[in-house]
PDB file of N, CA and C in Angstrom:
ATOM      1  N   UNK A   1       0.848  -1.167   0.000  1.00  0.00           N
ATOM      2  CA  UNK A   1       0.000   0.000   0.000  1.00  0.00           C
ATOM      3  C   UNK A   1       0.901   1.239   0.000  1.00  0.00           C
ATOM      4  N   UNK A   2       1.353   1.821  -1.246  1.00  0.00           N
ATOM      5  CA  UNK A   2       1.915   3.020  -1.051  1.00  0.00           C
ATOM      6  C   UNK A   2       1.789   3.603  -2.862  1.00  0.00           C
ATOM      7  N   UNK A   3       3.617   3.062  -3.109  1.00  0.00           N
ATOM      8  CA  UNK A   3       3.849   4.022  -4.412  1.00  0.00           C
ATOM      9  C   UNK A   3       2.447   3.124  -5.552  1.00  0.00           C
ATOM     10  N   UNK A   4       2.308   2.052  -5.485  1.00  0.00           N
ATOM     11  CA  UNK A   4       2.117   1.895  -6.727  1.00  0.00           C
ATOM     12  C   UNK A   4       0.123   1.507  -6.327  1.00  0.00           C
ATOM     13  N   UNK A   5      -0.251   1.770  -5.405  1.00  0.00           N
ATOM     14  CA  UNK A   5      -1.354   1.802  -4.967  1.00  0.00           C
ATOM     15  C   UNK A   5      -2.182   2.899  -5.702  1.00  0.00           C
ATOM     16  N   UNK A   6      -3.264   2.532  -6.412  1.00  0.00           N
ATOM     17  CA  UNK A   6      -4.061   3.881  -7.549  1.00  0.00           C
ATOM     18  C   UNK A   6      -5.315   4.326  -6.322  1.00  0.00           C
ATOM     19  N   UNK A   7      -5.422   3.963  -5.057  1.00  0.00           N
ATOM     20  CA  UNK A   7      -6.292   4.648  -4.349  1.00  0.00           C
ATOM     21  C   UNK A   7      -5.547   5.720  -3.218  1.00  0.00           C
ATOM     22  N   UNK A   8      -4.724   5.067  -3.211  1.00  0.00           N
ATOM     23  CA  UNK A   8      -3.690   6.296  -1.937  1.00  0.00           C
ATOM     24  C   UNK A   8      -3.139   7.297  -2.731  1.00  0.00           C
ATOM     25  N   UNK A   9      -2.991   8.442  -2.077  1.00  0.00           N
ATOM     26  CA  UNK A   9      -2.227   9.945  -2.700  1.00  0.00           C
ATOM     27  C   UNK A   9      -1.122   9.357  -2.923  1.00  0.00           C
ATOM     28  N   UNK A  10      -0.121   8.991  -2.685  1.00  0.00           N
ATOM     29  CA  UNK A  10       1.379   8.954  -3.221  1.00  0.00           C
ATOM     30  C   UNK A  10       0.836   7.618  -4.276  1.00  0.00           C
ATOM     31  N   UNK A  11       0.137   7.135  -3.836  1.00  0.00           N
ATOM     32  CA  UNK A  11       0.220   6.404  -5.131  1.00  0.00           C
ATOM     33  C   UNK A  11      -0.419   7.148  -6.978  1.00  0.00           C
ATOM     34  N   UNK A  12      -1.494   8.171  -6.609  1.00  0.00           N
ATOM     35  CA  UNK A  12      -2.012   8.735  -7.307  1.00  0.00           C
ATOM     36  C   UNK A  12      -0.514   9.782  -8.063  1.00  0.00           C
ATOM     37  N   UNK A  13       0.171  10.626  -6.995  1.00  0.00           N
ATOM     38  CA  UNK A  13       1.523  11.133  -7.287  1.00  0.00           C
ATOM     39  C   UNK A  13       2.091  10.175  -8.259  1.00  0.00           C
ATOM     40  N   UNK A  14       2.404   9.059  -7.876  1.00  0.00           N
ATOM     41  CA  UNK A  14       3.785   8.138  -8.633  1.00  0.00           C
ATOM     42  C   UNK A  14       3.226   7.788  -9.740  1.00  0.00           C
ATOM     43  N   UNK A  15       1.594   7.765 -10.074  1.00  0.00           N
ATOM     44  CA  UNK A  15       1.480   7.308 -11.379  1.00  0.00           C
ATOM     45  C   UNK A  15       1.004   8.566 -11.865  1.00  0.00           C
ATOM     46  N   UNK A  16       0.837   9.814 -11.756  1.00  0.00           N
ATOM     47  CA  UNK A  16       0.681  11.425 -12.088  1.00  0.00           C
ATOM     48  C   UNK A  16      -0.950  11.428 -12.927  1.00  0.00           C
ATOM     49  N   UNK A  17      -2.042  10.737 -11.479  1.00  0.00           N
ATOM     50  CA  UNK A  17      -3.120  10.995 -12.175  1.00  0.00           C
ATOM     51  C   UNK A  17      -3.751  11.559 -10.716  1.00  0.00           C
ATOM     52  N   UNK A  18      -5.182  12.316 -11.229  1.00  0.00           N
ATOM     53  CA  UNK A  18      -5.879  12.709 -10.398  1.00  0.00           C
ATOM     54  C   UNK A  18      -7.204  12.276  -9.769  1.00  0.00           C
ATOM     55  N   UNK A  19      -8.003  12.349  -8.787  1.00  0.00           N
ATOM     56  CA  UNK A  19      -9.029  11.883  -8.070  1.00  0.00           C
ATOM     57  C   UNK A  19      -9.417  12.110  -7.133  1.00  0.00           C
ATOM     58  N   UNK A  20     -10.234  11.248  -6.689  1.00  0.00           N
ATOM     59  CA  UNK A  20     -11.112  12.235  -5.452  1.00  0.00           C
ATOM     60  C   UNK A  20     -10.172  12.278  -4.246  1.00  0.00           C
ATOM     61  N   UNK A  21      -8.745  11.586  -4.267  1.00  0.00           N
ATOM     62  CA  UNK A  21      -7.974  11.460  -3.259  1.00  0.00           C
ATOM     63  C   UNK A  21      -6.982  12.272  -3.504  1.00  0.00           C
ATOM     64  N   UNK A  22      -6.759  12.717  -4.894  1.00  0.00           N
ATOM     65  CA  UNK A  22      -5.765  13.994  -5.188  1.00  0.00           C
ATOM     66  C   UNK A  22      -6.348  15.142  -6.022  1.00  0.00           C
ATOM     67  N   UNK A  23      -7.588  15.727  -6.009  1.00  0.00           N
ATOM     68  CA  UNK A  23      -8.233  16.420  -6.505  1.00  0.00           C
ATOM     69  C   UNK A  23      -7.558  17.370  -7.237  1.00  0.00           C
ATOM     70  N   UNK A  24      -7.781  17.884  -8.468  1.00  0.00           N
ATOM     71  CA  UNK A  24      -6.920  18.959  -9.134  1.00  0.00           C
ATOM     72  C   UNK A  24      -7.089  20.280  -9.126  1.00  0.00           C
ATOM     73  N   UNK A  25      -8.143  20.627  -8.631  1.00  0.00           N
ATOM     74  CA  UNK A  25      -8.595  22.097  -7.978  1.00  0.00           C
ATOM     75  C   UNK A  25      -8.805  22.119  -6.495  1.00  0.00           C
ATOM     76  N   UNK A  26      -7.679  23.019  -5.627  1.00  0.00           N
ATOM     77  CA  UNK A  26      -7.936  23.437  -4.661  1.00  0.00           C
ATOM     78  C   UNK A  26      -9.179  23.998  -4.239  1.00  0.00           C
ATOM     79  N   UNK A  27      -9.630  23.434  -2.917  1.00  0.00           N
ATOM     80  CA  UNK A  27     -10.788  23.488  -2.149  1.00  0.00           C
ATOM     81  C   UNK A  27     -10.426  24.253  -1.519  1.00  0.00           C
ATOM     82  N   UNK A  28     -11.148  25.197  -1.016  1.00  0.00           N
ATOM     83  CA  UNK A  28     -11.702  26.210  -0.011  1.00  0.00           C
ATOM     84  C   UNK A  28     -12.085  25.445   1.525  1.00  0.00           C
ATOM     85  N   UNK A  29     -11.497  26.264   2.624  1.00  0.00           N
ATOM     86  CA  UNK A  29     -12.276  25.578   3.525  1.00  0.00           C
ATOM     87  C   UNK A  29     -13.606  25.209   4.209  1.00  0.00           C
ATOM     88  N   UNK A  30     -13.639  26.359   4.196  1.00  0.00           N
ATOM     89  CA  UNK A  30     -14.796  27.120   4.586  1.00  0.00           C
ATOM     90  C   UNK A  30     -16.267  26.389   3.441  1.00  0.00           C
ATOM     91  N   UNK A  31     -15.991  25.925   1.971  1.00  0.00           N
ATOM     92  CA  UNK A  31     -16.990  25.333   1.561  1.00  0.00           C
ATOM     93  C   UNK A  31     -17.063  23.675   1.159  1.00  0.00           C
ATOM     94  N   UNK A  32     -15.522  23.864   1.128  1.00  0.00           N
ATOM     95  CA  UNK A  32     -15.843  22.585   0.790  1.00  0.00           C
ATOM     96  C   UNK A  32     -15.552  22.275  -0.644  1.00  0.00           C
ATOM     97  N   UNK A  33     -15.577  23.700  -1.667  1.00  0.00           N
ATOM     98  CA  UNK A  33     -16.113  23.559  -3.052  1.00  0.00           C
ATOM     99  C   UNK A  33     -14.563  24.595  -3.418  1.00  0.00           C
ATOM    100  N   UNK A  34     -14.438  24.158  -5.155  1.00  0.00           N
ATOM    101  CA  UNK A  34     -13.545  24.987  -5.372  1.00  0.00           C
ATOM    102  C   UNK A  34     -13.838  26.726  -5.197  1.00  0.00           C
ATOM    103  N   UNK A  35     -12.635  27.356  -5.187  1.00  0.00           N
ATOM    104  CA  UNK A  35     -12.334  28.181  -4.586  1.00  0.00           C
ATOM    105  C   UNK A  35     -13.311  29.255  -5.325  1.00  0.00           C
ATOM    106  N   UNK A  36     -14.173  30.593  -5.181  1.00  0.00           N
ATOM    107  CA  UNK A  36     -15.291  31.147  -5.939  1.00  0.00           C
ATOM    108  C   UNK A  36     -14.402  32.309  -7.024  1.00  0.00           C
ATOM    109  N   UNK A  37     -14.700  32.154  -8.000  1.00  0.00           N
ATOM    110  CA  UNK A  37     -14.279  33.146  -9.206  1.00  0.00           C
ATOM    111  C   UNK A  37     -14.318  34.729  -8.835  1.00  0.00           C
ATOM    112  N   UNK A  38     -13.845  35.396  -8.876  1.00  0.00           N
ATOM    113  CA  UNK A  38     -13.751  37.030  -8.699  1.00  0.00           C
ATOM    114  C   UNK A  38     -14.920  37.444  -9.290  1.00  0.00           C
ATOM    115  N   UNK A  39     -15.895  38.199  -8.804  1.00  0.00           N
ATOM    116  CA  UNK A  39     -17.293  38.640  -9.505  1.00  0.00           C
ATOM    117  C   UNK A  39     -16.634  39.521 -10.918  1.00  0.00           C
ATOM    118  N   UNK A  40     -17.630  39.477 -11.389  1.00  0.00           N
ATOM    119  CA  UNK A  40     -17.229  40.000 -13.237  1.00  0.00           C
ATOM    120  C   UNK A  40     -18.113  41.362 -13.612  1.00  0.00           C
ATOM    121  N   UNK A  41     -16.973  42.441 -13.006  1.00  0.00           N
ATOM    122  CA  UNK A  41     -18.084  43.989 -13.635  1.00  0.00           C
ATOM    123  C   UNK A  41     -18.451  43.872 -15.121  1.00  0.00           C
ATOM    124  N   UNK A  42     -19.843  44.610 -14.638  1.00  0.00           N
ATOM    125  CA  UNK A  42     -20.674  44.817 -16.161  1.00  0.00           C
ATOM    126  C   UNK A  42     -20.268  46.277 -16.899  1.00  0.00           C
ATOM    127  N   UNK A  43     -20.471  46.369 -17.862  1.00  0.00           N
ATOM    128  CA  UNK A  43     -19.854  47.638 -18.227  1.00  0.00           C
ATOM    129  C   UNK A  43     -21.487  48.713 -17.952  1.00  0.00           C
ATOM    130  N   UNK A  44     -20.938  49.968 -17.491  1.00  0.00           N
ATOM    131  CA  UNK A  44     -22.230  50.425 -17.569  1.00  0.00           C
ATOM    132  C   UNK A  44     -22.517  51.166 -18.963  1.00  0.00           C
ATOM    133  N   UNK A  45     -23.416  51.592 -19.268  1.00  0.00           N
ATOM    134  CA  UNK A  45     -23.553  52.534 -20.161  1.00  0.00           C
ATOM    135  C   UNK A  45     -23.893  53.427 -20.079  1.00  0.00           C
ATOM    136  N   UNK A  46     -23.406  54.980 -20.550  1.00  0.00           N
ATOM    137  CA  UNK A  46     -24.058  56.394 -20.114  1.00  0.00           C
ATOM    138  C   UNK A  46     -24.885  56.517 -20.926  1.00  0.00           C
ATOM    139  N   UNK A  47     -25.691  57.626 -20.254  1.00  0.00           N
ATOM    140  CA  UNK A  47     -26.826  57.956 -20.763  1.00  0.00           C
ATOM    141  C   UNK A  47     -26.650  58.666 -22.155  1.00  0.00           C
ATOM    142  N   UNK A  48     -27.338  58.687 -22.926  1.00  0.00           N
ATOM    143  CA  UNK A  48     -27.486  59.189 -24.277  1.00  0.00           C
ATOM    144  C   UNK A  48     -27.506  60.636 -24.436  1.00  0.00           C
ATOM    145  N   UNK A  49     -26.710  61.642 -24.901  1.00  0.00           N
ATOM    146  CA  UNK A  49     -26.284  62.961 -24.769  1.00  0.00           C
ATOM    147  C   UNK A  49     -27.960  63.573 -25.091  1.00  0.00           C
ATOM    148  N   UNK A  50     -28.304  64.565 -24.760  1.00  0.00           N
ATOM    149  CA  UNK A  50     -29.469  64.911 -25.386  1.00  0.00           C
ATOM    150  C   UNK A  50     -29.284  65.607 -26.435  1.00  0.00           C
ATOM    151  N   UNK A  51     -30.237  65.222 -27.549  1.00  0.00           N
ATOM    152  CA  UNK A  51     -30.844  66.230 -28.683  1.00  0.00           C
ATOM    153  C   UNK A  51     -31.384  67.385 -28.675  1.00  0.00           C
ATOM    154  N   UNK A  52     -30.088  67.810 -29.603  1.00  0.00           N
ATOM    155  CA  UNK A  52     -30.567  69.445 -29.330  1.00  0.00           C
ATOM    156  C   UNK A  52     -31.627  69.676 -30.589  1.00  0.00           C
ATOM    157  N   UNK A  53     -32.713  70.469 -30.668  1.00  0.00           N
ATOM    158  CA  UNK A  53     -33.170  70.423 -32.143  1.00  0.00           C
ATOM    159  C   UNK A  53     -32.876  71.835 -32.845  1.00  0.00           C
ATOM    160  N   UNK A  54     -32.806  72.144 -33.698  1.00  0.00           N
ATOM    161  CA  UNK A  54     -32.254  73.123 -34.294  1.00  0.00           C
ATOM    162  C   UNK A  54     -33.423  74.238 -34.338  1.00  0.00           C
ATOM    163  N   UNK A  55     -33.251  75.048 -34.371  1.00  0.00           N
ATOM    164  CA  UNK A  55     -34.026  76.684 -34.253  1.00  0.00           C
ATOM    165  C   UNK A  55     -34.336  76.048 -36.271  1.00  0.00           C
ATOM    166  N   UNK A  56     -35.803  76.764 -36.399  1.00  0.00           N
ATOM    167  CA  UNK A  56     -36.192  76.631 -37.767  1.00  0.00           C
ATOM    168  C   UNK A  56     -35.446  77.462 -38.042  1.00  0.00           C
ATOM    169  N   UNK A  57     -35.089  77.698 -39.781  1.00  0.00           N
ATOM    170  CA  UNK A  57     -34.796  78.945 -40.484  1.00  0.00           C
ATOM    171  C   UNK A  57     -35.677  80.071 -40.979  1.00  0.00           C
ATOM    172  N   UNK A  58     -35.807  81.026 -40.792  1.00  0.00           N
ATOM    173  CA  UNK A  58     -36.630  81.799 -40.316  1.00  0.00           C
ATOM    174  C   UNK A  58     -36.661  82.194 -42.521  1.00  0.00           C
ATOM    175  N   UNK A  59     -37.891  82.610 -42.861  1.00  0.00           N
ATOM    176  CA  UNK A  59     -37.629  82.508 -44.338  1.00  0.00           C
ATOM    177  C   UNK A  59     -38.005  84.301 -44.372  1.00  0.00           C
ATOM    178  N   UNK A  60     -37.551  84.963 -44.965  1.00  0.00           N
ATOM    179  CA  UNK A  60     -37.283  86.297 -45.798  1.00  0.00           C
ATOM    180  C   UNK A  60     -38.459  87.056 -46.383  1.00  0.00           C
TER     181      UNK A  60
END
C-alpha cells in the first residue's frame, strides 16, 4: 500500500493521475467547493447625450 497503490495519494503522485484522493482544484475551507471566481463587472452605459433640435430657419 503506497507508491504503486491507484487509491492512496502517493500512489495517485507516482502514477501522475488525479481523483477524489488527489483532486486537481484546490478546495476552499470554509466550503468545501472549489475556490469562488472574482465577480465580473458589467460595463455600464451612459446615458445618451441629449438632442438638441435646431431653431427653424426663419424665411425672408
Amino acid at each position: 500500500m503506497g507508491r504503486g497503490d491507484r487509491k492512496t495519494r502517493k500512489g495517485k503522485i507516482a502514477i501522475r493521475s488525479y481523483g477524489n484522493v488527489r483532486p486537481h482544484a484546490a478546495k476552499s475551507a470554509a466550503t468545501g467547493t472549489a475556490a469562488p471566481k472574482p465577480a465580473v463587472k458589467t460595463a455600464v452605459k451612459k446615458a445618451a447625450a441629449p438632442v438638441r433640435k435646431t431653431a427653424a430657419k426663419k424665411s425672408a
